[in-house]
C-alpha atoms as a PDB file:
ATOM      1  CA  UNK A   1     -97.349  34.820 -99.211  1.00  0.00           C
ATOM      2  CA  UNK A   2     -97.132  38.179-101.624  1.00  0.00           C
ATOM      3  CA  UNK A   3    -100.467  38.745-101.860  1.00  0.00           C
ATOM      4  CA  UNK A   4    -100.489  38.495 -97.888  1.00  0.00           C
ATOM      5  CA  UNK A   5     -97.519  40.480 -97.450  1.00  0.00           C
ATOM      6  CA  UNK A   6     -97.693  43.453-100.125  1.00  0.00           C
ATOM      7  CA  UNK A   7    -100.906  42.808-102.074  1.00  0.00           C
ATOM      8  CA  UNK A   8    -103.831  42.782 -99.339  1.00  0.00           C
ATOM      9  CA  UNK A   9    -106.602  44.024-101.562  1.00  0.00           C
ATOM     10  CA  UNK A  10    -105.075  40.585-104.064  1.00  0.00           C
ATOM     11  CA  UNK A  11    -105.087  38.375-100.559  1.00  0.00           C
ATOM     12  CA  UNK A  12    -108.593  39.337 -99.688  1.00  0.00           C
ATOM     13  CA  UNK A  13    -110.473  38.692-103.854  1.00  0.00           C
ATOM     14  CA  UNK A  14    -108.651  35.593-103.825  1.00  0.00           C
ATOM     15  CA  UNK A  15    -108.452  34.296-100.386  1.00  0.00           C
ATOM     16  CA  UNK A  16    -111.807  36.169 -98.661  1.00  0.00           C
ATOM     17  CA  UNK A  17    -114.313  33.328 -96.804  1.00  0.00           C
ATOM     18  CA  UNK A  18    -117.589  35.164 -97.198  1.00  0.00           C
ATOM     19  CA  UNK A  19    -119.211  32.210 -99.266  1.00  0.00           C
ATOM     20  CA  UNK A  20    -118.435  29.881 -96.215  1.00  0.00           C
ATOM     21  CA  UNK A  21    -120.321  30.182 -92.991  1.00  0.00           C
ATOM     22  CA  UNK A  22    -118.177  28.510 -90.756  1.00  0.00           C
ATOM     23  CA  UNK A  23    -120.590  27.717 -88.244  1.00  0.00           C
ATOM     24  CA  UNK A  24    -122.775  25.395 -90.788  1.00  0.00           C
ATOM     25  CA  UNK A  25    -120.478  22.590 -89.318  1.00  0.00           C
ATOM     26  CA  UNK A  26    -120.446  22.450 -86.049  1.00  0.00           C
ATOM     27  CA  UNK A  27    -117.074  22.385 -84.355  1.00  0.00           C
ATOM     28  CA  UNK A  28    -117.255  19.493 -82.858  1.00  0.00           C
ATOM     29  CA  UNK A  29    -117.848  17.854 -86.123  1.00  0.00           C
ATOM     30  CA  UNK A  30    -114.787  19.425 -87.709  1.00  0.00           C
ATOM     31  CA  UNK A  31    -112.521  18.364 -84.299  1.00  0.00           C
ATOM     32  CA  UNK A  32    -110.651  15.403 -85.414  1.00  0.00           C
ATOM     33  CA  UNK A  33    -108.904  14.509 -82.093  1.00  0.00           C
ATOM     34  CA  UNK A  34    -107.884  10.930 -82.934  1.00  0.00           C
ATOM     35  CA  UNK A  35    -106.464  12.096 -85.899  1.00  0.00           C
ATOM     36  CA  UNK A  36    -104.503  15.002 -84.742  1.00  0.00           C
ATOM     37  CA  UNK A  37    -103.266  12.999 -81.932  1.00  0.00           C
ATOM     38  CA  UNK A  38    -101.834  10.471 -84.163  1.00  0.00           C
ATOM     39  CA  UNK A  39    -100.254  13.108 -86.252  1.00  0.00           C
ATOM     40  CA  UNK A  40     -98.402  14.561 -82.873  1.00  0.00           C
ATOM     41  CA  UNK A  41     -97.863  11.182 -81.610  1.00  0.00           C
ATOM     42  CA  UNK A  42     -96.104  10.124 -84.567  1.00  0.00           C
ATOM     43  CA  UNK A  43     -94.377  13.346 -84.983  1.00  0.00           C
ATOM     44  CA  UNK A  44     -92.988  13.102 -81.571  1.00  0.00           C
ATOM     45  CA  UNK A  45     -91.666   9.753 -82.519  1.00  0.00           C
ATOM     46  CA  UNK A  46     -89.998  10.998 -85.870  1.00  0.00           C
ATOM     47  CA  UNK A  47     -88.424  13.425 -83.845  1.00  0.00           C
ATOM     48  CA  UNK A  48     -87.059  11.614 -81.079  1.00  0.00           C
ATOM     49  CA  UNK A  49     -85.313   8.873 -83.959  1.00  0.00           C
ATOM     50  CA  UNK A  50     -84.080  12.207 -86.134  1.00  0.00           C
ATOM     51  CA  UNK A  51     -82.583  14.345 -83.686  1.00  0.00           C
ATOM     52  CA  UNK A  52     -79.752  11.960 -82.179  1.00  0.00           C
ATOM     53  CA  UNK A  53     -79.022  10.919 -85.679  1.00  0.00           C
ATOM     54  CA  UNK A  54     -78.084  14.682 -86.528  1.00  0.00           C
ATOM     55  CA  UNK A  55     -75.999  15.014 -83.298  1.00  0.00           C
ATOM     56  CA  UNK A  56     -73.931  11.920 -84.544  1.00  0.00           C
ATOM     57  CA  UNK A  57     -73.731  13.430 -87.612  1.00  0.00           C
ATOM     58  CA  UNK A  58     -72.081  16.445 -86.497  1.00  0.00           C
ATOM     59  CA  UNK A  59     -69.410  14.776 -84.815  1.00  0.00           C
ATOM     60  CA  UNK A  60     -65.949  15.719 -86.305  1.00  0.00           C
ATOM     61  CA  UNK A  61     -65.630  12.066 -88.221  1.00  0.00           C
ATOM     62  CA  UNK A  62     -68.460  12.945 -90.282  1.00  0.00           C
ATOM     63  CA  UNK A  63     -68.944  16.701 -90.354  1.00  0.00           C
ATOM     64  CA  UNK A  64     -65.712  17.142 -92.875  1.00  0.00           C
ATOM     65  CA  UNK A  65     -67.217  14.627 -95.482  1.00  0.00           C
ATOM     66  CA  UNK A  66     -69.541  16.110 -97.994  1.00  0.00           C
ATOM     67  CA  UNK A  67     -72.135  13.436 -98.610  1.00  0.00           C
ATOM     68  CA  UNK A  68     -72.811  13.981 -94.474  1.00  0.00           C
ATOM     69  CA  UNK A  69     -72.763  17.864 -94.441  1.00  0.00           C
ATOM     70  CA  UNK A  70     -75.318  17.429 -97.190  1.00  0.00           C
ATOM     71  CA  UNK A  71     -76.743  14.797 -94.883  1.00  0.00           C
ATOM     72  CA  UNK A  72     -77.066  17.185 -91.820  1.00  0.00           C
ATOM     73  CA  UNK A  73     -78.345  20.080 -93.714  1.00  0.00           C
ATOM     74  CA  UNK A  74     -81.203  17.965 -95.399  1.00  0.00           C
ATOM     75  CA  UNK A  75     -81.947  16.264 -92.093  1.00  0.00           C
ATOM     76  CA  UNK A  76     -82.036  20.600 -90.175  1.00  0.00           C
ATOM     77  CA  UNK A  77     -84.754  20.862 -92.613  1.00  0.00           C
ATOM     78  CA  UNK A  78     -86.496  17.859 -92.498  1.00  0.00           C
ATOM     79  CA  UNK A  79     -86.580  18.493 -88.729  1.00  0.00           C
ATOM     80  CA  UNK A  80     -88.049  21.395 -89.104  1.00  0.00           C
ATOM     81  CA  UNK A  81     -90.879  20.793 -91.515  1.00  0.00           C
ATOM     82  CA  UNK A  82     -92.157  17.692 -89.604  1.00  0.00           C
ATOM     83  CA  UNK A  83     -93.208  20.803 -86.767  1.00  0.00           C
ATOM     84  CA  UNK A  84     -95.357  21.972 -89.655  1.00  0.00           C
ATOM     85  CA  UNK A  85     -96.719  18.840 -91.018  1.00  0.00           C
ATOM     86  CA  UNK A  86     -96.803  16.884 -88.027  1.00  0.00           C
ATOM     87  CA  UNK A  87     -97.478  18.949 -84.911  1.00  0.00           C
ATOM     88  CA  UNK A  88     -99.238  21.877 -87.042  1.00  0.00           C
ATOM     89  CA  UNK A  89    -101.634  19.793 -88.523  1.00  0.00           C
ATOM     90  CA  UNK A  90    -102.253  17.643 -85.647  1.00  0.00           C
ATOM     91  CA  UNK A  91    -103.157  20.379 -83.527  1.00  0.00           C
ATOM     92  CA  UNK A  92    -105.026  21.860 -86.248  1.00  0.00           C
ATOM     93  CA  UNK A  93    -107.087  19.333 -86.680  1.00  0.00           C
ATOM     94  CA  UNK A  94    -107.551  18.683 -82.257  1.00  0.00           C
ATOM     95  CA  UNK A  95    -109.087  22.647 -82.200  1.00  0.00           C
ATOM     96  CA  UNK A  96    -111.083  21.542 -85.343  1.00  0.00           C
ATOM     97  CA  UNK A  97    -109.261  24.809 -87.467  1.00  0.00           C
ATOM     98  CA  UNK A  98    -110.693  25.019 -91.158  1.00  0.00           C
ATOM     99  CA  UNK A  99    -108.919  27.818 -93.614  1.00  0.00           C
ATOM    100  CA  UNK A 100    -111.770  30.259 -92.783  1.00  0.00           C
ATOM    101  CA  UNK A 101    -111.392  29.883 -88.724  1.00  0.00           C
ATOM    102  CA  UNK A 102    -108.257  31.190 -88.662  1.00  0.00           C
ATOM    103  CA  UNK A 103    -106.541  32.404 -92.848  1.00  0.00           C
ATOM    104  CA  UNK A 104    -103.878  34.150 -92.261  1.00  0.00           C
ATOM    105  CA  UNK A 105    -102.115  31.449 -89.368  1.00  0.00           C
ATOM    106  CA  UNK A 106    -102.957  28.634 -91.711  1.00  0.00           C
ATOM    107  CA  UNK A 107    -102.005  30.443 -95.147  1.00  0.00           C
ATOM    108  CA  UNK A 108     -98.834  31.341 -93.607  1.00  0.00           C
ATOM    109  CA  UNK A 109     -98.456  28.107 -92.476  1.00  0.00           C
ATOM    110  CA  UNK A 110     -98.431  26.100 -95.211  1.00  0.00           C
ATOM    111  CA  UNK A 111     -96.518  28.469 -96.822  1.00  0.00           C
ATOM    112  CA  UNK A 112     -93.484  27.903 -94.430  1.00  0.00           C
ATOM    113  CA  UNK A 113     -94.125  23.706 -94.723  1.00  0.00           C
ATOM    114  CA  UNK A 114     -94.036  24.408 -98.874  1.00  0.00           C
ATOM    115  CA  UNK A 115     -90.892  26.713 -98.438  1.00  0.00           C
ATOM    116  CA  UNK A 116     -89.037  24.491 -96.708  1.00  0.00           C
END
């Protein structure tokens, strides 16, 4: 995410995508829809289990012990990658998105999902 950021020339030696013609594959031979459906599908389903779990760990009975504050703060985050592993990649892989179709949305990305 430097290089992208502050080191552009950097970003485009090391991340450019003039050796790959992205039209040698067609797109709808990179479109994975069953795939990326089951990756939002299954997302979806993650979500609707985690997200009660964290309101009942909020409640005052288990907010004021450590182990669940620790709890509830790992879950906030887990919640929030699944968006980029899940539904990210799922719809990246419906519209058939390689790295060179779209760098700088995909770099940045995966570089949230590996930050978190």
């Amino acid at each position: 995410m430097d290089k992208l950021l502050w080191r552009q020339k950097d970003y485009g030696e090391f991340y450019n995508c003039t050796f790959y013609d992205i039209e040698a594959i067609a797109l709808e031979k990179r479109q994975k829809v069953g795939i990326g459906v089951s990756f939002i599908l299954i997302f979806a389903i993650f979500e609707m289990l985690y997200i009660p779990i964290l309101f009942i760990m909020k409640k005052h009975v288990f907010i004021h012990q450590s182990c669940y504050k620790i709890m509830f703060y790992v879950g906030v985050v887990d919640v929030l990658c699944l968006c980029c592993n899940g539904f990210c990649t799922g719809l990246f892989a419906i519209l058939g998105y390689v790295y060179c179709s779209s760098p700088k949305l995909i770099h940045t990305t995966g570089c949230v999902a590996l930050g978190m």
